[in-house]
PDB file of N, CA and C in Angstrom:
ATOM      1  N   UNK A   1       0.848  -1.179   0.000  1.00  0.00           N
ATOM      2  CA  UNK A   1       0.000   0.000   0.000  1.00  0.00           C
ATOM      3  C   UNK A   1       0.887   1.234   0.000  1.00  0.00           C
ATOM      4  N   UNK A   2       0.940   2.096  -0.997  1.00  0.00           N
ATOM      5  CA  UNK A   2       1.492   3.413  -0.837  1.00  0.00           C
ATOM      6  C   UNK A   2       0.742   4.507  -0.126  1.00  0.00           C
ATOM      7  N   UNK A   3       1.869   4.927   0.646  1.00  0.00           N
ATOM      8  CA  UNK A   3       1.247   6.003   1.417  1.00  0.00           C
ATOM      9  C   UNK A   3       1.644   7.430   0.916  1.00  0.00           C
ATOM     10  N   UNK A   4       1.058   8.647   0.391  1.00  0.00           N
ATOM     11  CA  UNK A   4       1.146  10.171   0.291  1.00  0.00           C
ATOM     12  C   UNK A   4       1.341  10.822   1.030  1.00  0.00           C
ATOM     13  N   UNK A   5       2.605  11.042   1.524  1.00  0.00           N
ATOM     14  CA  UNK A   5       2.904  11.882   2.806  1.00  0.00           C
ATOM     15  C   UNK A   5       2.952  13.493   2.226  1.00  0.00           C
ATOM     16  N   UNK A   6       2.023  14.513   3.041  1.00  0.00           N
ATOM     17  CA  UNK A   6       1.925  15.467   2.444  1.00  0.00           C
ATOM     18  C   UNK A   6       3.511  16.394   3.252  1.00  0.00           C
ATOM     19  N   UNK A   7       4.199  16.463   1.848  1.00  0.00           N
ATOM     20  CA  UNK A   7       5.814  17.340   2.216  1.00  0.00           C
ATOM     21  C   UNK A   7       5.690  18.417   2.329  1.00  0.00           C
ATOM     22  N   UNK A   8       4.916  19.221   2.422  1.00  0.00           N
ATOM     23  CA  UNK A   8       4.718  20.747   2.515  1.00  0.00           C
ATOM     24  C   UNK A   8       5.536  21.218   1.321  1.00  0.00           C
ATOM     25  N   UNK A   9       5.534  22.371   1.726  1.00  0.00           N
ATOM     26  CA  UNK A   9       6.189  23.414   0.965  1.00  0.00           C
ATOM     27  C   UNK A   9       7.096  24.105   1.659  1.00  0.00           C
ATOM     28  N   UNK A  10       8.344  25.009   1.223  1.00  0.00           N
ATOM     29  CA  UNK A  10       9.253  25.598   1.763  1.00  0.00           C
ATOM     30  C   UNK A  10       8.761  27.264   1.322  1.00  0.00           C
ATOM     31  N   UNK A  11       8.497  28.251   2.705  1.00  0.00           N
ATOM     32  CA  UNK A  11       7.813  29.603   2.990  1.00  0.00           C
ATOM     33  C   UNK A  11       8.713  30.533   3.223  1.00  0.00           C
ATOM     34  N   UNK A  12       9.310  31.149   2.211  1.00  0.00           N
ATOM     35  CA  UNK A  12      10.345  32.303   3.074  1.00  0.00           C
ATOM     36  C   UNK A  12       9.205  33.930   3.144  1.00  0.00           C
ATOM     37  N   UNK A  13       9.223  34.208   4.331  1.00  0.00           N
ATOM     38  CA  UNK A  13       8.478  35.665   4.156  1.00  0.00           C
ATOM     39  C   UNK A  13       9.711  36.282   4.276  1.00  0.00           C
ATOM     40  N   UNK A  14       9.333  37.226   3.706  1.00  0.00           N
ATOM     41  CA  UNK A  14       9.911  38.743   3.457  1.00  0.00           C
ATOM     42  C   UNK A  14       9.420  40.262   3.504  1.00  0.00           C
ATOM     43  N   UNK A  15      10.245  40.547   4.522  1.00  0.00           N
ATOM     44  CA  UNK A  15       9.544  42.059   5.109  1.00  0.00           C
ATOM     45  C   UNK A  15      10.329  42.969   4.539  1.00  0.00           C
ATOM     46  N   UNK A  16       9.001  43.956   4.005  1.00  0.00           N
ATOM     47  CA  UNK A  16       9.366  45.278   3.299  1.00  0.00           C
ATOM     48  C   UNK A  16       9.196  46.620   4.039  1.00  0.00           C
ATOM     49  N   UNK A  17      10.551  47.125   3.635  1.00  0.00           N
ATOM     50  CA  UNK A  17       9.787  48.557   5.328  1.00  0.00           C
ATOM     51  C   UNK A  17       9.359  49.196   4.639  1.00  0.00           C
ATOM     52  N   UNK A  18       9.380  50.692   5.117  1.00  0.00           N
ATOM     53  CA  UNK A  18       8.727  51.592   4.460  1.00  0.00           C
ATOM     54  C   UNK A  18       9.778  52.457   3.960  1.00  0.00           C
ATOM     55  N   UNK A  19      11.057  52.657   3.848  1.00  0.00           N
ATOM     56  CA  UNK A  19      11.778  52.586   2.539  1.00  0.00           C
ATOM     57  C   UNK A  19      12.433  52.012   1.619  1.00  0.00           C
ATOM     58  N   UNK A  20      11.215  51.463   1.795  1.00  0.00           N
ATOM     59  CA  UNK A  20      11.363  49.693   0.087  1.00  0.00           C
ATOM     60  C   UNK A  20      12.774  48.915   0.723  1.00  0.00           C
ATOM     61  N   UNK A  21      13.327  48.775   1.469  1.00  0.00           N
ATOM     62  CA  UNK A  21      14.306  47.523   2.026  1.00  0.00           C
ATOM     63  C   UNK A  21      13.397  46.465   2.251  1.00  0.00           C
ATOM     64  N   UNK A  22      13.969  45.349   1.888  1.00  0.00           N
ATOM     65  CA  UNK A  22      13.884  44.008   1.900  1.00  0.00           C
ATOM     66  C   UNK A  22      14.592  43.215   2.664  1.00  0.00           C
ATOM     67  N   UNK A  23      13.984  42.696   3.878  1.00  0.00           N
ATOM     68  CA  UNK A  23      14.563  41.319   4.507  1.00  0.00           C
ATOM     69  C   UNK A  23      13.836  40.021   4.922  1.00  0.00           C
ATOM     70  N   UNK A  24      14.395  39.142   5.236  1.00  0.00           N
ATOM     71  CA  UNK A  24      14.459  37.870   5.390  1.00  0.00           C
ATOM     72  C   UNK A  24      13.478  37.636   6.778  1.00  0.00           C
ATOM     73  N   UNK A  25      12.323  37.673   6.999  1.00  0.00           N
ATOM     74  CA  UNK A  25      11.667  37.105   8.556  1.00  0.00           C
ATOM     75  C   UNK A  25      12.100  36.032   8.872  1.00  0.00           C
ATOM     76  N   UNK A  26      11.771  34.620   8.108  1.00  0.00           N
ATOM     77  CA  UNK A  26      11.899  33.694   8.592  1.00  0.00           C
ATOM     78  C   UNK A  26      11.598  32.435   7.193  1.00  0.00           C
ATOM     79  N   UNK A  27      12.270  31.460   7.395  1.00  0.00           N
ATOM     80  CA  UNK A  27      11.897  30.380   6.047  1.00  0.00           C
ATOM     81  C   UNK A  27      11.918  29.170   6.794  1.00  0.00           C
ATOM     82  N   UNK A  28      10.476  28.464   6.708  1.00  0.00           N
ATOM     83  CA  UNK A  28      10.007  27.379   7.115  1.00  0.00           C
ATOM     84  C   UNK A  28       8.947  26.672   6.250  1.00  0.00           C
ATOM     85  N   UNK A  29       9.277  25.115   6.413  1.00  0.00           N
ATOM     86  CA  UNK A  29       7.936  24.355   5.860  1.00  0.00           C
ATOM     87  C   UNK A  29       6.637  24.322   5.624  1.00  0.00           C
ATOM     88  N   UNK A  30       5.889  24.921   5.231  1.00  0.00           N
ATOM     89  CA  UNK A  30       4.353  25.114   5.725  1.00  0.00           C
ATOM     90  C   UNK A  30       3.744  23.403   5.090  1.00  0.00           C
ATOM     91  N   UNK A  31       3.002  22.641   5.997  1.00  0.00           N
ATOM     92  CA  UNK A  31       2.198  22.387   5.277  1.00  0.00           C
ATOM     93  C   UNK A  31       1.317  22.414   3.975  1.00  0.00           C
ATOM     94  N   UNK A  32       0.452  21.773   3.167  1.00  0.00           N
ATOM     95  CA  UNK A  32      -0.350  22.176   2.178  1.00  0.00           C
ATOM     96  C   UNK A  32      -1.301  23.006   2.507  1.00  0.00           C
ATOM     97  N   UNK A  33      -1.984  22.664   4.025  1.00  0.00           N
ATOM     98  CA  UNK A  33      -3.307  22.860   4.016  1.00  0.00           C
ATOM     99  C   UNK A  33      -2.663  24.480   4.901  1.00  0.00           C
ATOM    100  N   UNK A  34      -1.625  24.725   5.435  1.00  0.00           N
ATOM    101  CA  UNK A  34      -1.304  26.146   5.600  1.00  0.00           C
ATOM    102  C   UNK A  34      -1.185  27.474   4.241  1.00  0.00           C
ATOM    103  N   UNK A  35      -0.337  26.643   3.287  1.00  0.00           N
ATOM    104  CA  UNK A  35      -0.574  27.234   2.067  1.00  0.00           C
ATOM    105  C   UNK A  35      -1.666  27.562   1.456  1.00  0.00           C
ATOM    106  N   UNK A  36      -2.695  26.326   1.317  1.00  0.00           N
ATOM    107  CA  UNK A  36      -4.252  26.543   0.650  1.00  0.00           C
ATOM    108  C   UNK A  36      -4.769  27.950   1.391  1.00  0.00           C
ATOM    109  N   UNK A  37      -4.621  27.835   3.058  1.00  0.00           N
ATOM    110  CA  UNK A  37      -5.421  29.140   3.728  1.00  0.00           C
ATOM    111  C   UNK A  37      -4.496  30.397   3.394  1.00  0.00           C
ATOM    112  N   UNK A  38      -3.851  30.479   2.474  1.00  0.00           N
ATOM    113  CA  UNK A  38      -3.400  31.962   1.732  1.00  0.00           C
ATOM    114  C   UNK A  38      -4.406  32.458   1.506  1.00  0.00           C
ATOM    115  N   UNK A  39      -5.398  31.823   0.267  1.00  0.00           N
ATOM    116  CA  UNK A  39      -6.187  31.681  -0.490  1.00  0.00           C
ATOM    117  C   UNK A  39      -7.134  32.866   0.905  1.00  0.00           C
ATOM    118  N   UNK A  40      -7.234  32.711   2.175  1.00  0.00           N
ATOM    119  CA  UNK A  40      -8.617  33.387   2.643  1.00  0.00           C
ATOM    120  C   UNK A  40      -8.233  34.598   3.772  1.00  0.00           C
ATOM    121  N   UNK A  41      -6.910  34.539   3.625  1.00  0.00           N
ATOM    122  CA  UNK A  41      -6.306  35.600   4.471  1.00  0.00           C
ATOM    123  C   UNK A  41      -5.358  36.624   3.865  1.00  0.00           C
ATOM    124  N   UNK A  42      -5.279  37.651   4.589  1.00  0.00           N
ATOM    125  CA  UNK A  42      -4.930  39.216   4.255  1.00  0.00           C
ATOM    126  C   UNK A  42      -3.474  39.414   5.291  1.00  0.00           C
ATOM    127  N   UNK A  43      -3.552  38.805   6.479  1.00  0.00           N
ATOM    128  CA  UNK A  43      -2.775  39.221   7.316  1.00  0.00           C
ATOM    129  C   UNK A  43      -1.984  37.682   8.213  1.00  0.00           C
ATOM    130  N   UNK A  44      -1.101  37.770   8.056  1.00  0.00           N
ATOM    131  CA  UNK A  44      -0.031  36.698   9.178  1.00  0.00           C
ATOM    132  C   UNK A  44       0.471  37.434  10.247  1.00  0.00           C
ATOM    133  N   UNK A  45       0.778  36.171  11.433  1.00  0.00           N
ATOM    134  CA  UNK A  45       1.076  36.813  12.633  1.00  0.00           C
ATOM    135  C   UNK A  45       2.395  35.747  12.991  1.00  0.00           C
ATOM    136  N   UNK A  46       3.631  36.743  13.128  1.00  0.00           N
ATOM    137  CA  UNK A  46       5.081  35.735  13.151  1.00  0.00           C
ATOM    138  C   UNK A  46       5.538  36.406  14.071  1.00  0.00           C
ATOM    139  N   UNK A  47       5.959  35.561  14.904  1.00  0.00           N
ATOM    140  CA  UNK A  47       6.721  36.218  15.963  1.00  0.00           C
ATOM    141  C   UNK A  47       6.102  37.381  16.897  1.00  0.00           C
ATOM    142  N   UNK A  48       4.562  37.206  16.974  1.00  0.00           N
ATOM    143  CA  UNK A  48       4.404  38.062  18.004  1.00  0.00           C
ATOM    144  C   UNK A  48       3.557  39.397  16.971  1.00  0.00           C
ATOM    145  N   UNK A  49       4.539  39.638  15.928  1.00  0.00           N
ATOM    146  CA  UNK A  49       3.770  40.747  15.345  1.00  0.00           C
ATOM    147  C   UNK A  49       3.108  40.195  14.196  1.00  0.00           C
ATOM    148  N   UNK A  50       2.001  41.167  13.624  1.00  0.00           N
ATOM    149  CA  UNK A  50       1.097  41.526  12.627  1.00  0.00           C
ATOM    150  C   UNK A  50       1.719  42.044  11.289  1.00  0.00           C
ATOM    151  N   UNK A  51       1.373  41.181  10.573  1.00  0.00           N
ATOM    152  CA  UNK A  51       1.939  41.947   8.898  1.00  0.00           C
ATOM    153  C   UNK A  51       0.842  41.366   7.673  1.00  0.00           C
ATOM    154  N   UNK A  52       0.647  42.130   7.237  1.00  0.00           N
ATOM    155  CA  UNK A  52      -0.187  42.334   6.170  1.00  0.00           C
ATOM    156  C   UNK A  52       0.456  41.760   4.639  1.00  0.00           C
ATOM    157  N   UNK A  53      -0.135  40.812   3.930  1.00  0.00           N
ATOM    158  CA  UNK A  53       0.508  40.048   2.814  1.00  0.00           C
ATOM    159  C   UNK A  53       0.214  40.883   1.926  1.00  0.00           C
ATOM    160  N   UNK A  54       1.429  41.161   0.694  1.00  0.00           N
ATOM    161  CA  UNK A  54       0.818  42.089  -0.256  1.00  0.00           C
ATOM    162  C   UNK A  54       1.265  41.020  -1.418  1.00  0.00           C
ATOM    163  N   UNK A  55       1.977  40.605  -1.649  1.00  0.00           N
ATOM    164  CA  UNK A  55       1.908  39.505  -2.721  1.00  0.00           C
ATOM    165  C   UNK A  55       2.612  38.118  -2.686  1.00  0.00           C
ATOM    166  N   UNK A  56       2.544  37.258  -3.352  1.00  0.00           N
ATOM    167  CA  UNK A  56       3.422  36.277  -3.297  1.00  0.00           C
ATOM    168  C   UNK A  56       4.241  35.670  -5.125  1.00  0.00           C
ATOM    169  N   UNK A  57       5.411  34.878  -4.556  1.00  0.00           N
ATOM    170  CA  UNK A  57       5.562  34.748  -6.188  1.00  0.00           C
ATOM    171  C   UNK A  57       6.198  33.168  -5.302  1.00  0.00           C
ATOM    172  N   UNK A  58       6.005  32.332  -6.783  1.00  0.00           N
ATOM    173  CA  UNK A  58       5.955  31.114  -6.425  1.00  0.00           C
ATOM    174  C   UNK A  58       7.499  30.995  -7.253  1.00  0.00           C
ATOM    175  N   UNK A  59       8.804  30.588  -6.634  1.00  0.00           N
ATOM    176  CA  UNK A  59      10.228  30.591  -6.867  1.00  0.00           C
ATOM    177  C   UNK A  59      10.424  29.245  -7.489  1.00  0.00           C
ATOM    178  N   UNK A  60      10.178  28.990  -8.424  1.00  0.00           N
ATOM    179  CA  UNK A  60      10.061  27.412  -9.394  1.00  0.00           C
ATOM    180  C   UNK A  60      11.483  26.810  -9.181  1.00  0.00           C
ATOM    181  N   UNK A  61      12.410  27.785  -8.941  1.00  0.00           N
ATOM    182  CA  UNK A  61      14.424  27.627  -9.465  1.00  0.00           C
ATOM    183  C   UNK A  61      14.581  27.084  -8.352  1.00  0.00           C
ATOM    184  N   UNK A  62      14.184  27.962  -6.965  1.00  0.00           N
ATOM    185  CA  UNK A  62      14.443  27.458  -5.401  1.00  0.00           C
ATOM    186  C   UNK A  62      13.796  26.540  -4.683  1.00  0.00           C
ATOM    187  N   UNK A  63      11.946  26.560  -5.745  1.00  0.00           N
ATOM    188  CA  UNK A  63      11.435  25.393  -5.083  1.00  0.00           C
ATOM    189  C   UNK A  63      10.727  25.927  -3.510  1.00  0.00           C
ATOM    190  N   UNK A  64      10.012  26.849  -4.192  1.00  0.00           N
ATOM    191  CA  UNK A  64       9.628  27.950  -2.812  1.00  0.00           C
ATOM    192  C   UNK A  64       8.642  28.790  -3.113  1.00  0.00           C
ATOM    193  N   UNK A  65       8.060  28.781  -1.954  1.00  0.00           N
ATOM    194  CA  UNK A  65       6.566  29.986  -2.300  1.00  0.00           C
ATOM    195  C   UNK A  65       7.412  31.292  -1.061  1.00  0.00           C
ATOM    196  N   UNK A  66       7.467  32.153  -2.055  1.00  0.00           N
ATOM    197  CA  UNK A  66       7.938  33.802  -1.205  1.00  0.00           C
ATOM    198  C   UNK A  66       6.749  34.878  -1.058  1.00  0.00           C
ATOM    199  N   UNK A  67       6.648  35.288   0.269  1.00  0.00           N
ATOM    200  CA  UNK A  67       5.559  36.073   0.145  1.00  0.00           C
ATOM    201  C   UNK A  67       6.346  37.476   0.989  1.00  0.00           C
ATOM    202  N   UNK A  68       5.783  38.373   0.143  1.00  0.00           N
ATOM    203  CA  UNK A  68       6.054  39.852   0.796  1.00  0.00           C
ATOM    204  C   UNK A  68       5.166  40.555   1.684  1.00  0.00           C
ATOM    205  N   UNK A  69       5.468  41.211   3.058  1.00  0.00           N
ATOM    206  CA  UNK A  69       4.837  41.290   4.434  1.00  0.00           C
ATOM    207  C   UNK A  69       4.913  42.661   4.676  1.00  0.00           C
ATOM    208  N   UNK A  70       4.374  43.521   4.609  1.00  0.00           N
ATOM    209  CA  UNK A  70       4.430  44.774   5.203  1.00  0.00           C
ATOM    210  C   UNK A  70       4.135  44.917   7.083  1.00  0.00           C
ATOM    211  N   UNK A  71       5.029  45.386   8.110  1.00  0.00           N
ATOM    212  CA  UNK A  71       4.691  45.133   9.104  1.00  0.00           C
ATOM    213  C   UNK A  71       3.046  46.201   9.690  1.00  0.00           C
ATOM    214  N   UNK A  72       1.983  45.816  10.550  1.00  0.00           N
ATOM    215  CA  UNK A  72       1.272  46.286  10.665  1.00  0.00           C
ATOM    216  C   UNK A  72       1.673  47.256  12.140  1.00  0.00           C
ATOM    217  N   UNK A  73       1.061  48.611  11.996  1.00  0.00           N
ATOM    218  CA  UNK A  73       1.691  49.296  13.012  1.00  0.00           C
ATOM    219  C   UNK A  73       0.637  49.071  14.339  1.00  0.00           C
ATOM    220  N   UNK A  74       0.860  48.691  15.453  1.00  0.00           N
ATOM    221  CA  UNK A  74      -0.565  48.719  16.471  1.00  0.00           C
ATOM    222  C   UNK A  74       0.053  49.735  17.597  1.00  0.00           C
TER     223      UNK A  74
END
């Protein structure tokens, strides 16, 4: 019997400030079914803080879904 072990995906977010610099939050495995709930959310919460998703691009070369995070101010 073969079994389908679901491998996730590899997640690097990336935070953009507010003079367009780019860095590295954090790169981890997500699950599938973490990925699918892209699909119904606006905002992630890493480390405590709030950031708002403004796009993602799917990295075919690296084998990676990258998403860009604006931090939310509270």
């Amino acid at each position: 019997m073969n079994v389908i072990l679901d491998q996730g995906m590899k997640v690097v977010l990336m935070e953009k400030s507010a003079n367009g610099d780019l860095h590295q939050i954090e790169e981890r495995n997500w699950t599938m079914n973490m990925v699918a709930a892209l699909e119904h959310v606006n905002y992630i919460v890493v480390g405590n803080r709030e950031y708002e998703t403004i796009e993602g691009r799917l990295n075919v070369d690296l084998g990676r879904l990258e998403l860009l995070l604006v931090p939310i101010n509270s």
